[in-house]
C-alpha atoms as a PDB file:
ATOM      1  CA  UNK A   1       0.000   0.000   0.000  1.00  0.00           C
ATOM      2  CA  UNK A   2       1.264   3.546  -0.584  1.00  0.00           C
ATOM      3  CA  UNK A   3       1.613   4.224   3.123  1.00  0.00           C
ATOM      4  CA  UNK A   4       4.184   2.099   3.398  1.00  0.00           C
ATOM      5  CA  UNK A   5       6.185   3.004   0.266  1.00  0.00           C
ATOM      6  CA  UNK A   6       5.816   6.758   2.175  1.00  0.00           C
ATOM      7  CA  UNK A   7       8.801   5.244   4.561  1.00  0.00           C
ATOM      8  CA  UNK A   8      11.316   5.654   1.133  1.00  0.00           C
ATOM      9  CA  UNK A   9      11.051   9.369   1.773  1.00  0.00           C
ATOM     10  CA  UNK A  10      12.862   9.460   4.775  1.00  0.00           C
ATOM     11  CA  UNK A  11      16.248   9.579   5.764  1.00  0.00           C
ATOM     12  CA  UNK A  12      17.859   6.386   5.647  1.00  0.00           C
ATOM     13  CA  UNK A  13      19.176   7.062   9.192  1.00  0.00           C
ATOM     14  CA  UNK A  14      15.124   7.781  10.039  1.00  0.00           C
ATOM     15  CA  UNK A  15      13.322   4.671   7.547  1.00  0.00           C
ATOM     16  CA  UNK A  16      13.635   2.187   9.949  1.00  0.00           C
ATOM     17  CA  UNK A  17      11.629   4.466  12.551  1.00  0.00           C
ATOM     18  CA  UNK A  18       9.111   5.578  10.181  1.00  0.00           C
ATOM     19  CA  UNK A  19       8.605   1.674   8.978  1.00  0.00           C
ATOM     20  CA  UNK A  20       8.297   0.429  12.647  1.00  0.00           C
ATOM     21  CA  UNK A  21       5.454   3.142  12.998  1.00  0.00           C
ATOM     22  CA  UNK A  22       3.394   2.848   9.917  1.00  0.00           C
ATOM     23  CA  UNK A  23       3.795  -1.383   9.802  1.00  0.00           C
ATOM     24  CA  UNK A  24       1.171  -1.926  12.785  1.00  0.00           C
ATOM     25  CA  UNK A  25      -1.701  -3.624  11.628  1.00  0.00           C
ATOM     26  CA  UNK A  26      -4.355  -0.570  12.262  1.00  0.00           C
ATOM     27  CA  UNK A  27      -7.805  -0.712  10.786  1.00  0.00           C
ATOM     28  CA  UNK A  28      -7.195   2.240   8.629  1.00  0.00           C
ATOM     29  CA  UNK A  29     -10.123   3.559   9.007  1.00  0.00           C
ATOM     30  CA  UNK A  30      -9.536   6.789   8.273  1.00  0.00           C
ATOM     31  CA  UNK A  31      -8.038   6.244   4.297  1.00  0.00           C
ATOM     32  CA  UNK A  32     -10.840   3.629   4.060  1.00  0.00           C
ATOM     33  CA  UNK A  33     -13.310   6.684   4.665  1.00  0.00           C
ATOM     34  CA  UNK A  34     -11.729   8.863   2.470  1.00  0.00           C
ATOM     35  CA  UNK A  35     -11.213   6.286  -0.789  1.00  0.00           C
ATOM     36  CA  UNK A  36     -15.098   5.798   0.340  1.00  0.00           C
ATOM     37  CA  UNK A  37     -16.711   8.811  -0.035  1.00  0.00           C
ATOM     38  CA  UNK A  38     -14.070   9.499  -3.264  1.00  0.00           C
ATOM     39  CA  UNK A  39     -15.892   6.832  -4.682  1.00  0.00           C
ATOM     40  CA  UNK A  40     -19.468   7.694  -3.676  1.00  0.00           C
ATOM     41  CA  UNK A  41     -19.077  11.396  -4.977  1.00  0.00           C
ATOM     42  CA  UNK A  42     -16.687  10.381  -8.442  1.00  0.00           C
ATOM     43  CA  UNK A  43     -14.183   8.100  -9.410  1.00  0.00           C
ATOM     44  CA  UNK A  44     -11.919   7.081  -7.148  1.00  0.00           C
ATOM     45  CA  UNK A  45      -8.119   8.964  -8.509  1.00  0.00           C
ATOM     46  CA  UNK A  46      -4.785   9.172  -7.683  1.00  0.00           C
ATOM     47  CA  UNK A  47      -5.300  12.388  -5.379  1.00  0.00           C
ATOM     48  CA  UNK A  48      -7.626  10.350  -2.940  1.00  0.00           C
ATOM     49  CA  UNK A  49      -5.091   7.837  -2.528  1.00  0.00           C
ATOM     50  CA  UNK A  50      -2.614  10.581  -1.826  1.00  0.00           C
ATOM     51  CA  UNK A  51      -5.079  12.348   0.810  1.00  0.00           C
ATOM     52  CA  UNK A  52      -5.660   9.039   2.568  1.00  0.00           C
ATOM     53  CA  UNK A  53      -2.255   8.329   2.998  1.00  0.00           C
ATOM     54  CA  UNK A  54      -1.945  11.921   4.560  1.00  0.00           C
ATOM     55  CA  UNK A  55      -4.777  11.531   6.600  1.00  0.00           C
ATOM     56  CA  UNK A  56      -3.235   8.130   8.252  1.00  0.00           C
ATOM     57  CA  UNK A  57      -0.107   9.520   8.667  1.00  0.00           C
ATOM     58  CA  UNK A  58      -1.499  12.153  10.746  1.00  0.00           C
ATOM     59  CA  UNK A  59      -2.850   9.632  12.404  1.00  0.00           C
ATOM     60  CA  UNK A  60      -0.337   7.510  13.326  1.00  0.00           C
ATOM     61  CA  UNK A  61       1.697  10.795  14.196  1.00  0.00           C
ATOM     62  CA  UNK A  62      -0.593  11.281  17.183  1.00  0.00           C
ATOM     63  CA  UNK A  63      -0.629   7.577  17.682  1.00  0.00           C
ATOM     64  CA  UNK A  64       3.189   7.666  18.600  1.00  0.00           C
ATOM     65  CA  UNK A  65       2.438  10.933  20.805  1.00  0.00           C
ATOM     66  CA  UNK A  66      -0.285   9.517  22.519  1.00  0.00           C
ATOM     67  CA  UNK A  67       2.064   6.599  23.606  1.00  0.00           C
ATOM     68  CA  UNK A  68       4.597   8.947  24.058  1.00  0.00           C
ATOM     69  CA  UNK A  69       2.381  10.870  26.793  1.00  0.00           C
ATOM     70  CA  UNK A  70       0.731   7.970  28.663  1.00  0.00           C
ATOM     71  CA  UNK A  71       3.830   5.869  28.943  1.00  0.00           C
ATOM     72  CA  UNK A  72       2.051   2.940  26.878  1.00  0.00           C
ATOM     73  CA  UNK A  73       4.190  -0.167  26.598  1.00  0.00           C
ATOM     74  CA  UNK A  74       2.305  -1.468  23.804  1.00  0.00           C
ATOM     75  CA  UNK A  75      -0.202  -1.319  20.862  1.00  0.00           C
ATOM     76  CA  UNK A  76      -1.401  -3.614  18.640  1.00  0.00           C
ATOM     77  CA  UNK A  77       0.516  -6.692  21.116  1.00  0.00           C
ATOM     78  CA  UNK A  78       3.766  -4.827  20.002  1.00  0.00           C
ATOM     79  CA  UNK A  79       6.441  -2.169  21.439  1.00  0.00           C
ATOM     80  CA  UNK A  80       5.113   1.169  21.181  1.00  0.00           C
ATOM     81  CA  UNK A  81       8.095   3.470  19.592  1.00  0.00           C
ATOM     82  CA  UNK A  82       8.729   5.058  22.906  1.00  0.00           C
ATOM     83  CA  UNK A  83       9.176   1.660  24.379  1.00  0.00           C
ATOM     84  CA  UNK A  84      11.709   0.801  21.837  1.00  0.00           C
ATOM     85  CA  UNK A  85      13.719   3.621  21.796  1.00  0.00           C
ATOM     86  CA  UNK A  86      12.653   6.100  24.229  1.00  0.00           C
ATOM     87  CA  UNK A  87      10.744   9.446  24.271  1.00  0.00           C
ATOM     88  CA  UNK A  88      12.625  11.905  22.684  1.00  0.00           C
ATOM     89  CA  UNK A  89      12.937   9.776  19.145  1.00  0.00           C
ATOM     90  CA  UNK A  90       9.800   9.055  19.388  1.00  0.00           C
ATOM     91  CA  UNK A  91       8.318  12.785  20.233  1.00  0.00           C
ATOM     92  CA  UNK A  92      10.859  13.254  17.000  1.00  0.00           C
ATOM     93  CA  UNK A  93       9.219  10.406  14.972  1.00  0.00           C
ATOM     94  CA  UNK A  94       5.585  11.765  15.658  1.00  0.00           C
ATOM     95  CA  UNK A  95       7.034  15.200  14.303  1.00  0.00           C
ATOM     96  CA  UNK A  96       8.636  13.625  11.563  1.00  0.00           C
ATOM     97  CA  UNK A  97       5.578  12.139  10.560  1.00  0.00           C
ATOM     98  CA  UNK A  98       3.250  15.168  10.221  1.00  0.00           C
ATOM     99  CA  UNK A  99       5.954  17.275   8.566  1.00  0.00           C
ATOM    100  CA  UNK A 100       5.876  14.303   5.662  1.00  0.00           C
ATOM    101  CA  UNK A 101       1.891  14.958   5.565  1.00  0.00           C
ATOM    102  CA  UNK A 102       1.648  18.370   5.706  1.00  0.00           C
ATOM    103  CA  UNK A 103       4.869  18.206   2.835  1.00  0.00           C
ATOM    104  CA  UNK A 104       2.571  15.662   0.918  1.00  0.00           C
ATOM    105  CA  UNK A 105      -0.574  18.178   0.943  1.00  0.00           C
ATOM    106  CA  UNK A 106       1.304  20.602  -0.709  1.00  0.00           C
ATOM    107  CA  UNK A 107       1.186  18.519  -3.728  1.00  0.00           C
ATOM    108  CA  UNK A 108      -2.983  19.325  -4.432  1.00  0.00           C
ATOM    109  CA  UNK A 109      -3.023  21.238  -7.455  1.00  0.00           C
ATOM    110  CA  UNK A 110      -5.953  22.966  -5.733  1.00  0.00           C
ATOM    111  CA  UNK A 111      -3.861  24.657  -2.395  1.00  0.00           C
ATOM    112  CA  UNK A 112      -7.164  24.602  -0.360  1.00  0.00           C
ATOM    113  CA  UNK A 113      -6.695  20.995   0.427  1.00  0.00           C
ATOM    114  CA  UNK A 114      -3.548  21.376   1.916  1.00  0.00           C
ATOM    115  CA  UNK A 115      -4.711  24.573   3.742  1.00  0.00           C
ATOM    116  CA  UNK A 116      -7.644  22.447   5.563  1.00  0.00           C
ATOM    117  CA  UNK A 117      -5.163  19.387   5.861  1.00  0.00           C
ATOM    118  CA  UNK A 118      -2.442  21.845   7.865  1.00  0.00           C
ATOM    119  CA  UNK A 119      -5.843  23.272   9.754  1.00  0.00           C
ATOM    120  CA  UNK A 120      -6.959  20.008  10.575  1.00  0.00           C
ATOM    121  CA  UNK A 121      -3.717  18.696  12.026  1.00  0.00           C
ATOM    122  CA  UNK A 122      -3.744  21.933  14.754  1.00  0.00           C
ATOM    123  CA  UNK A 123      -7.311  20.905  15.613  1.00  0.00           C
ATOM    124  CA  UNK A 124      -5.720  17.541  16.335  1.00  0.00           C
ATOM    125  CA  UNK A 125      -3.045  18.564  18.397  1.00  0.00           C
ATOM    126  CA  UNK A 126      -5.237  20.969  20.374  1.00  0.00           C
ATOM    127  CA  UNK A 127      -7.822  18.688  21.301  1.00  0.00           C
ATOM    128  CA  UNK A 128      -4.729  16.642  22.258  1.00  0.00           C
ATOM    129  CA  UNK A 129      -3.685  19.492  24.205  1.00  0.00           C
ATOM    130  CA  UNK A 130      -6.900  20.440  25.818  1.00  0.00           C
ATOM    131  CA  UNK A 131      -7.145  16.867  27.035  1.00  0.00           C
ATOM    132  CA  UNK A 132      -4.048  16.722  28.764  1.00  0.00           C
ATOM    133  CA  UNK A 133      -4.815  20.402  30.245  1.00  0.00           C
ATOM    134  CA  UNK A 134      -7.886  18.908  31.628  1.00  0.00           C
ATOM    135  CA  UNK A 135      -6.911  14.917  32.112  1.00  0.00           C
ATOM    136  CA  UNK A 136      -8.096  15.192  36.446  1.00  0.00           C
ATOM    137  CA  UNK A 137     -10.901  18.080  35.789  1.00  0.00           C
ATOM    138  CA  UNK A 138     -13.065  16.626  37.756  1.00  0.00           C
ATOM    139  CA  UNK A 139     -15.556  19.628  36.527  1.00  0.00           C
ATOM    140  CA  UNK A 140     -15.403  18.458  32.726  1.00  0.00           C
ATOM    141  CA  UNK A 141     -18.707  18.309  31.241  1.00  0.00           C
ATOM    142  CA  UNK A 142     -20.145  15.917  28.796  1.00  0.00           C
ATOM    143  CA  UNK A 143     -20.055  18.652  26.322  1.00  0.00           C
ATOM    144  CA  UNK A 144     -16.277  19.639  27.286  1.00  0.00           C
ATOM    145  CA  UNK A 145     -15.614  15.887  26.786  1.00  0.00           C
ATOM    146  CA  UNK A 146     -17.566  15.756  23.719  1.00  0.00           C
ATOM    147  CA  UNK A 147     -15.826  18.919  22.161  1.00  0.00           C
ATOM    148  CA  UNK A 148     -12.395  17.408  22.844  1.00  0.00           C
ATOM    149  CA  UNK A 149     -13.235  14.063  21.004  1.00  0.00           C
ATOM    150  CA  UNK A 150     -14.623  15.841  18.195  1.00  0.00           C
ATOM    151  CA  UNK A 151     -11.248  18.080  17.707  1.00  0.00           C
ATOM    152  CA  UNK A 152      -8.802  14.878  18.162  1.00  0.00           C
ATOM    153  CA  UNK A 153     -10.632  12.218  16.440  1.00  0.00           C
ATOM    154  CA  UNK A 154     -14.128  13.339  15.039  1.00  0.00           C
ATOM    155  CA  UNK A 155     -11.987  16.566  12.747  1.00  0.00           C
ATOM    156  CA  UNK A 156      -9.483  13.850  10.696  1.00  0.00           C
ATOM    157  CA  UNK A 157     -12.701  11.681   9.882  1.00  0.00           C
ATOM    158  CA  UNK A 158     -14.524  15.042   9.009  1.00  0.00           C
ATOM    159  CA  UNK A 159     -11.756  16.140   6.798  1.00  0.00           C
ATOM    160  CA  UNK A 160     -11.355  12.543   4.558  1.00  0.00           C
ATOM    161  CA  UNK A 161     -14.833  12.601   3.702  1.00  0.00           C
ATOM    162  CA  UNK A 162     -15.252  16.451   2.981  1.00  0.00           C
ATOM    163  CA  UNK A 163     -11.817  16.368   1.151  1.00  0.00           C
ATOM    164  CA  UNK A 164     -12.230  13.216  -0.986  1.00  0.00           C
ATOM    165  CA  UNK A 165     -16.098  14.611  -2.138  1.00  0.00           C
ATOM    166  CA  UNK A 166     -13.909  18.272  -2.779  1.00  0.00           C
ATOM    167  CA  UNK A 167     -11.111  16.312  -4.765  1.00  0.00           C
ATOM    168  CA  UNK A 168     -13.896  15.002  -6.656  1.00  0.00           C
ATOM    169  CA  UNK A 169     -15.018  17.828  -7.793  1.00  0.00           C
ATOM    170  CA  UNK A 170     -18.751  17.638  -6.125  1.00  0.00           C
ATOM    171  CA  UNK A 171     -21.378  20.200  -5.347  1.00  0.00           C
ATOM    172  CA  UNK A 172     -20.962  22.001  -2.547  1.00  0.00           C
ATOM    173  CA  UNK A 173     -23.902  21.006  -0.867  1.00  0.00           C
ATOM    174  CA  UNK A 174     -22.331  17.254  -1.349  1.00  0.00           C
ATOM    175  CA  UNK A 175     -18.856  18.526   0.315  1.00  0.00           C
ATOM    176  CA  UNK A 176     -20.753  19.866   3.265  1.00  0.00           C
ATOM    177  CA  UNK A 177     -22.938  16.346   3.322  1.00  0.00           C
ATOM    178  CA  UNK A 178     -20.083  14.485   3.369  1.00  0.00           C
ATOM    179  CA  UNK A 179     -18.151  16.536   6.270  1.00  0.00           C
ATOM    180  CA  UNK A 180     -20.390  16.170   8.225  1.00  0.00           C
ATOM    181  CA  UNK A 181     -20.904  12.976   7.770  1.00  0.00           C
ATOM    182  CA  UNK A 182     -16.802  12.391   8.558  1.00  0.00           C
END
């Protein structure tokens, strides 16, 4: 799959990193979405491969943060990165990983989807943030809780569907169908 030819654009000091991280067996469900609803608003092209392999990458950046942050051992029954070869590579790995996909979304020929791309991957890391400002508020709401799920998780589902119906060149009542649907 193209994700994992993605670990050829590292260094070759860095590839072994970068192929540890993107080899575990995840459900993808985030390219599946977004070669979904390419398909469901056109024919599925080369550009919706290329924005699911961003948005999984962005993905399993905050993956290897995530561990990274609560000291996992493991995911997927293997070594998380950090486990392997401490923080700071991996905090470096994670970064690594989001500078390839925001680098990779400057390739659109229409510069909008890499615009929402680079948005979506701050909503990401501040919903990440937020949640770690507020991991023992024992005053967190529903809605607070809600909001923070929707920023870290609920925005990169949000943007594969609304980007693959926008790379497809569909009505803009489609697009907005579609991100919210995400």
């Amino acid at each position: 799959m193209r994700i994992a030819q993605q670990a050829a654009a590292f260094d070759p000091a860095l590839e072994g990193y970068v192929v540890y991280a993107i080899g575990s067996r995840g459900k993808r469900l985030r390219p599946i979405l977004a070669l979904l609803a390419g398909g469901a608003t056109g024919k599925i092209n080369s550009n919706h491969v290329d924005l699911a392999v961003i948005v999984e990458l962005i993905h399993i950046a905050t993956l290897v943060h995530d561990d990274v942050m609560d000291e996992a051992e493991r995911r997927r029954a293997q070594p998380t990165a950090n486990a392997r070869w401490g923080n700071s590579l991996s905090v470096l790995l994670g970064d690594c990983l989001f500078a390839h996909a925001l680098t990779l979304s400057t390739n659109f020929e229409n510069a909008d989807i890499g615009r929402a791309i680079a948005r979506t991957a701050a909503v990401v890391c501040s919903g990440e943030m937020i949640q770690t400002q507020r991991r023992f508020d024992l005053n967190l709401t529903v809605q607070d809780y809600l909001r923070i799920v929707e920023m870290k998780t609920g925005s990169l589902f949000s943007t594969a569907a609304e980007l693959a119906a926008v790379t497809s060149e569909a009505d803009s009542n489609v697009i907005e169908i579609f991100k919210n649907f995400g």
